[in-house]
N, C-alpha and C. Protein backbone atom coordinates (compact mmCIF):
# COMPACT_ATOMS: atom_id res chain seq x y z
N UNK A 1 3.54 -36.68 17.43
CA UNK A 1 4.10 -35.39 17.14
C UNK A 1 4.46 -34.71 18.44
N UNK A 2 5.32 -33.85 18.49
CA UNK A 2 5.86 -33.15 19.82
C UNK A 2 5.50 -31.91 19.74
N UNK A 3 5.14 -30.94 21.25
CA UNK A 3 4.55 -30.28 21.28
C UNK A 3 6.09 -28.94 21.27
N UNK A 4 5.16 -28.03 20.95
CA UNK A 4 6.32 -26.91 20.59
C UNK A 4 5.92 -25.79 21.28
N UNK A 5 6.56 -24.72 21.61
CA UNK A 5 5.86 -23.70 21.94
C UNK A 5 5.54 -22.56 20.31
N UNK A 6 6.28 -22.77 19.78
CA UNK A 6 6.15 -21.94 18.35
C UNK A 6 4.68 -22.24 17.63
N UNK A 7 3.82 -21.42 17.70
CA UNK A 7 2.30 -21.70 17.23
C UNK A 7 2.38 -21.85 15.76
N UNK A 8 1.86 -22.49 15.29
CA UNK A 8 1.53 -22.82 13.91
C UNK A 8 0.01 -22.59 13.39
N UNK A 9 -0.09 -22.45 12.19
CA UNK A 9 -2.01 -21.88 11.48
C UNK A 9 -2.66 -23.62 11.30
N UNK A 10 -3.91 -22.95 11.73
CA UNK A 10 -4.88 -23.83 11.58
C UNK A 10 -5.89 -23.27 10.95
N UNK A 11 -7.03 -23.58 9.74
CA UNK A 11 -7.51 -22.53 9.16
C UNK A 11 -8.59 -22.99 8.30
N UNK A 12 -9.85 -22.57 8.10
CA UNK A 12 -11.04 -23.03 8.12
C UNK A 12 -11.01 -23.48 6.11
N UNK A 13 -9.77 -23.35 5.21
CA UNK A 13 -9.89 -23.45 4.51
C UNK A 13 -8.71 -23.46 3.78
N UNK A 14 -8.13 -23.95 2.43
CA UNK A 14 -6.63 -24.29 2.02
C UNK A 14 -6.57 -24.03 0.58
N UNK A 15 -5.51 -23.42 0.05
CA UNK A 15 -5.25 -23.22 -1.21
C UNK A 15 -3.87 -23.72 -1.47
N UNK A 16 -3.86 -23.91 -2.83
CA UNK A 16 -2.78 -24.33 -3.39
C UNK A 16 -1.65 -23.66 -4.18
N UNK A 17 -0.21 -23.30 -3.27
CA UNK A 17 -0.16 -21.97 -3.83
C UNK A 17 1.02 -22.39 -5.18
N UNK A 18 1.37 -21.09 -5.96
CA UNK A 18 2.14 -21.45 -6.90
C UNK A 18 3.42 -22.55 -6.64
N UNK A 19 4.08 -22.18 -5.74
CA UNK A 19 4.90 -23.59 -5.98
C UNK A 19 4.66 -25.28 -5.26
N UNK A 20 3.24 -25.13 -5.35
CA UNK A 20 2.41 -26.41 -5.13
C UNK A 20 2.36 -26.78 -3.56
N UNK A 21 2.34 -26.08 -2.45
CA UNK A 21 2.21 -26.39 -1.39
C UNK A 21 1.27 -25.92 -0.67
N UNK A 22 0.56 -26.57 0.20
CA UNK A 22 -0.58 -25.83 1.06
C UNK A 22 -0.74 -24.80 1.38
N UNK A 23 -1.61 -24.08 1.60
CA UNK A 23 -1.60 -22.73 2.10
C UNK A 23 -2.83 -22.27 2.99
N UNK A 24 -2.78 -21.91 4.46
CA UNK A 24 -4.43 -21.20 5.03
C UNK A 24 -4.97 -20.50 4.01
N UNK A 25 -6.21 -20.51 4.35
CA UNK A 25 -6.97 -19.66 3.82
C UNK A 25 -8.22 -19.60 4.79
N UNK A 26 -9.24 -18.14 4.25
CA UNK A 26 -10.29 -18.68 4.59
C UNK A 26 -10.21 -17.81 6.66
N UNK A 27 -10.58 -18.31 7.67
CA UNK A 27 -10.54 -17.89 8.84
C UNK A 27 -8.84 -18.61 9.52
N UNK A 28 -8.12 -17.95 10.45
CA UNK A 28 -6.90 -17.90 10.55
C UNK A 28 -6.78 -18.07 11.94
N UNK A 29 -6.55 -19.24 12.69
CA UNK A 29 -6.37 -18.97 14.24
C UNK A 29 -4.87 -19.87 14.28
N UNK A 30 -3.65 -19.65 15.27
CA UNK A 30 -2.81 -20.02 16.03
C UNK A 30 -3.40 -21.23 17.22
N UNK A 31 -2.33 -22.71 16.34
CA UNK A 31 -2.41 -23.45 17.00
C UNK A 31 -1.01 -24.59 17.11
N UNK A 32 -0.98 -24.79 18.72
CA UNK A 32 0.26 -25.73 18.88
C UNK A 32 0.17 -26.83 18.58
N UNK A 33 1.12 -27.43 17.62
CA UNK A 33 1.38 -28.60 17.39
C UNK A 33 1.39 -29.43 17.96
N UNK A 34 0.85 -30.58 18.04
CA UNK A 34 0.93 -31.85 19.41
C UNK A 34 -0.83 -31.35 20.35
N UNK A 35 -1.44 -30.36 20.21
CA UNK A 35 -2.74 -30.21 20.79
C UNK A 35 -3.63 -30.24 20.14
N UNK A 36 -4.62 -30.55 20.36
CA UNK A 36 -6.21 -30.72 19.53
C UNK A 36 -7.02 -29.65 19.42
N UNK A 37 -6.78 -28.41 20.34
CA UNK A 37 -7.20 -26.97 19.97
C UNK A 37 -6.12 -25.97 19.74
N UNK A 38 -7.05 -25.04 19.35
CA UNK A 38 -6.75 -23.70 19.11
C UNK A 38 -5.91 -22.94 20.27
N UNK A 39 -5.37 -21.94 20.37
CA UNK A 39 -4.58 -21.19 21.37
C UNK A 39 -5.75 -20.41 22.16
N UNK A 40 -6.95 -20.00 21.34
CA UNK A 40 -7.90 -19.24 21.82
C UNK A 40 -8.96 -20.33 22.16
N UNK A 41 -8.78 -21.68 22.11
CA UNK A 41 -9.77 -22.72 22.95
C UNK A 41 -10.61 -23.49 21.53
N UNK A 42 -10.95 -23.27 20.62
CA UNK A 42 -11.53 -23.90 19.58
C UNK A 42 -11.05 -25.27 19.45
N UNK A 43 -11.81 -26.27 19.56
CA UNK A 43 -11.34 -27.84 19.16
C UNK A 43 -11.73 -27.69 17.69
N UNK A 44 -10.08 -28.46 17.45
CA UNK A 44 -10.31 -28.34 15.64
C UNK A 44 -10.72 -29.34 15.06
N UNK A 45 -11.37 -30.06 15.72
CA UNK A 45 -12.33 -31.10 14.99
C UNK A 45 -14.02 -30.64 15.03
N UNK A 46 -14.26 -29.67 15.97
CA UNK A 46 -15.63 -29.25 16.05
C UNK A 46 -15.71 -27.99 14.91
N UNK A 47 -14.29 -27.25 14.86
CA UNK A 47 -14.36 -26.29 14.38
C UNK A 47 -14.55 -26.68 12.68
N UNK A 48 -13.76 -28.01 12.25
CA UNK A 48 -13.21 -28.19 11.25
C UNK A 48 -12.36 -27.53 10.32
N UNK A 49 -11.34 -26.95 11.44
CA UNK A 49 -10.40 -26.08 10.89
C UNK A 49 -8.97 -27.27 10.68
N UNK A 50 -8.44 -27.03 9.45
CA UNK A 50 -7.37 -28.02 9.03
C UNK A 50 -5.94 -27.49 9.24
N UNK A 51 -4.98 -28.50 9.81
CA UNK A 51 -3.83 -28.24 10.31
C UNK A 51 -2.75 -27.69 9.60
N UNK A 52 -1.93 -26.65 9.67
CA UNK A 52 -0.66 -26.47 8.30
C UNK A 52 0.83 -26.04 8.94
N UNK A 53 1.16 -27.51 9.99
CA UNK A 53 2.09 -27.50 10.55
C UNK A 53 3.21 -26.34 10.02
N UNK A 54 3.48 -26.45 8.82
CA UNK A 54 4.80 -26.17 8.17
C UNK A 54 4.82 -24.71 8.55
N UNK A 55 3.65 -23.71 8.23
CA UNK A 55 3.56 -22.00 8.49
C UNK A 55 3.31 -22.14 9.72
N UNK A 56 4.19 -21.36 10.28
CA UNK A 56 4.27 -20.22 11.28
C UNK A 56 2.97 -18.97 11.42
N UNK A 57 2.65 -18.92 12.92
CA UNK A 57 1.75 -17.80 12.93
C UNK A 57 2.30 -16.66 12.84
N UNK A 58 2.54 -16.18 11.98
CA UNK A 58 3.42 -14.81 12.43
C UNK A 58 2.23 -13.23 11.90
N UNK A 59 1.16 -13.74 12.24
CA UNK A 59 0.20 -12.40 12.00
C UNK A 59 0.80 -11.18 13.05
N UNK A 60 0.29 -9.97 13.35
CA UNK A 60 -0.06 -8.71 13.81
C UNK A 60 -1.00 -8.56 14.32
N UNK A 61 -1.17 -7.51 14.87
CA UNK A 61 -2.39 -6.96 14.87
C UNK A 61 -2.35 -5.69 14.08
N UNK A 62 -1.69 -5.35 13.68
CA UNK A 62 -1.40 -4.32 12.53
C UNK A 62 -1.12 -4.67 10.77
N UNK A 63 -1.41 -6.15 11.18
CA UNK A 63 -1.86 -6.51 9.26
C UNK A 63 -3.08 -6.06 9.04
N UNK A 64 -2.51 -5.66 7.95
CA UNK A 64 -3.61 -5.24 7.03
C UNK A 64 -4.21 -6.01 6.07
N UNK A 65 -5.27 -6.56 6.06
CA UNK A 65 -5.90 -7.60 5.03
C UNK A 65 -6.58 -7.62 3.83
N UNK A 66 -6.34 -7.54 2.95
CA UNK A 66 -7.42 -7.23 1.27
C UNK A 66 -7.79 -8.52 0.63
N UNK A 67 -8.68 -7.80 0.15
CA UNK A 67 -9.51 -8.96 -0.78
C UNK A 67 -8.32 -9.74 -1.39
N UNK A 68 -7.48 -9.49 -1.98
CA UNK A 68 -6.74 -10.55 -3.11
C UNK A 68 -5.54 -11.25 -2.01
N UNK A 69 -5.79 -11.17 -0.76
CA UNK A 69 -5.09 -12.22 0.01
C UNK A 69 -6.00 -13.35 0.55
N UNK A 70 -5.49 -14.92 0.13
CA UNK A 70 -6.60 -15.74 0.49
C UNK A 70 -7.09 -16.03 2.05
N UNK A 71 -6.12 -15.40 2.60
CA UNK A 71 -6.51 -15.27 4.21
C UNK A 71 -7.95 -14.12 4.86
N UNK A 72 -8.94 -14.29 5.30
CA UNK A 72 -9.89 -13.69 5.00
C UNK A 72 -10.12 -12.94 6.65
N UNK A 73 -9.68 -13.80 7.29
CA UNK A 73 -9.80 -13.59 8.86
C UNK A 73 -8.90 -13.78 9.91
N UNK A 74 -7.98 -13.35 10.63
CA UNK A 74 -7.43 -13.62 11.80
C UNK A 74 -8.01 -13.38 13.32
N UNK A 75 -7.84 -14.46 13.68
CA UNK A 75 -8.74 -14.51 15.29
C UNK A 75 -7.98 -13.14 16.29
N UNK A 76 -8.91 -12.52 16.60
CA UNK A 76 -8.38 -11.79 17.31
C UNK A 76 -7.63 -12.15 18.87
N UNK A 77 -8.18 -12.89 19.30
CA UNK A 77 -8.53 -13.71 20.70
C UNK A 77 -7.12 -14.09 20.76
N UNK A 78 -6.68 -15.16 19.13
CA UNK A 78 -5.42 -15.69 18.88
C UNK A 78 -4.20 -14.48 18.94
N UNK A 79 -4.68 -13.59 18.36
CA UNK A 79 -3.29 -12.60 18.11
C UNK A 79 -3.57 -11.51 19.20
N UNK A 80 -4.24 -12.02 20.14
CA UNK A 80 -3.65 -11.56 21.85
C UNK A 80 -2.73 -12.67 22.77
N UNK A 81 -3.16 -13.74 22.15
CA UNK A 81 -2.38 -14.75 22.79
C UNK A 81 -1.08 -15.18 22.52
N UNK A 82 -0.78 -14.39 21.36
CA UNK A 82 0.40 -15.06 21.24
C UNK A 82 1.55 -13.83 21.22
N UNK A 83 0.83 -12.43 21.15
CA UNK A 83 1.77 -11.55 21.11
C UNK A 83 2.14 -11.10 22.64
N UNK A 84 1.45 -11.41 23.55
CA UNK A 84 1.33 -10.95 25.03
C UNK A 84 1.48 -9.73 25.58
N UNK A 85 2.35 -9.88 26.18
CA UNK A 85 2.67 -7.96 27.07
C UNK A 85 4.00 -7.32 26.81
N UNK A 86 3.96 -6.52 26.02
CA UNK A 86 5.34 -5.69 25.33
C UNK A 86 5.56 -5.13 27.03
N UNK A 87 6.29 -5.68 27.48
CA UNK A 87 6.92 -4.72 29.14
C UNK A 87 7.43 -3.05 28.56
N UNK A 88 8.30 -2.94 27.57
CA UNK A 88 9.20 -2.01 27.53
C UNK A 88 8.52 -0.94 26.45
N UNK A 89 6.76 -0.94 26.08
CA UNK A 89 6.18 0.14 25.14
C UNK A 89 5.21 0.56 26.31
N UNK A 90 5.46 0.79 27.18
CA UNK A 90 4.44 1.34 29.06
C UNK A 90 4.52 2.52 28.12
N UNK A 91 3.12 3.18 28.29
CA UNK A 91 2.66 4.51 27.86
C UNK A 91 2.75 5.72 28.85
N UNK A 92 3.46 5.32 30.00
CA UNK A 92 3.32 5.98 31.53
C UNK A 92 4.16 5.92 31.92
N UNK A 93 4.88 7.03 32.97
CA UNK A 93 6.26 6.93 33.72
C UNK A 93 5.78 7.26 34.81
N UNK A 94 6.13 6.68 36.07
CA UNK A 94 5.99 6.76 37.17
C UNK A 94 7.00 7.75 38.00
N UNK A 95 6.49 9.00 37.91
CA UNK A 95 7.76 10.13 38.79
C UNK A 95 7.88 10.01 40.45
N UNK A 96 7.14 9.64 40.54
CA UNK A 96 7.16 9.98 42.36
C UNK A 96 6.32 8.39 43.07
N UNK A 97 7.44 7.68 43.03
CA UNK A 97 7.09 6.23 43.60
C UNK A 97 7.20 6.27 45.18
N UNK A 98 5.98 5.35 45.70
CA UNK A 98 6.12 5.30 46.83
C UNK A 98 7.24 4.47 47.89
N UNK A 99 7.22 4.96 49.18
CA UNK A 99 8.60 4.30 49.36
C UNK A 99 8.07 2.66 49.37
């Protein structure tokens, strides 16, 4: 398999959703395809978290999670790693720079 930069779910547990295809469930971490861990360092054979190439990580940190979604947990660790450093939301303006 070839490695990608686009992270994909790896996830401590799987459901079967209505139109019959895999689905995470259960704890939720971001992992690259073609590597044996997690983005946040977890080996997913120690972890026994199972692979679901096909989804995309595309969590938040501003999802909101409820009981009747089978996703129970997203790694936090993960959804620092993959969202990184917004350059252009700086909370600060710099008026008087030095020369």
């Amino acid at each position: 398999m070839r490695m990608t930069s686009i992270p994909a779910v790896a996830a401590s547990s799987e459901e079967i959703g209505p139109d019959g295809v895999r689905e995470p469930g259960g704890e939720v971490h971001a992992w690259r395809p073609g590597q044996n861990s997690t983005v946040c360092g977890l080996q997913l054979s120690r972890a026994r978290l199972r692979r679901f190439p096909h989804v995309r990580f595309g969590y938040t940190a501003t999802d909101q999670l409820t009981e009747a979604d089978p996703v129970g947990f997203v790694c936090p660790r993960c959804l620092a790693a993959t969202e990184g450093r917004r350059r252009e939301e700086k909370t600060w303006v710099r008026h008087a720079p030095r020369p």
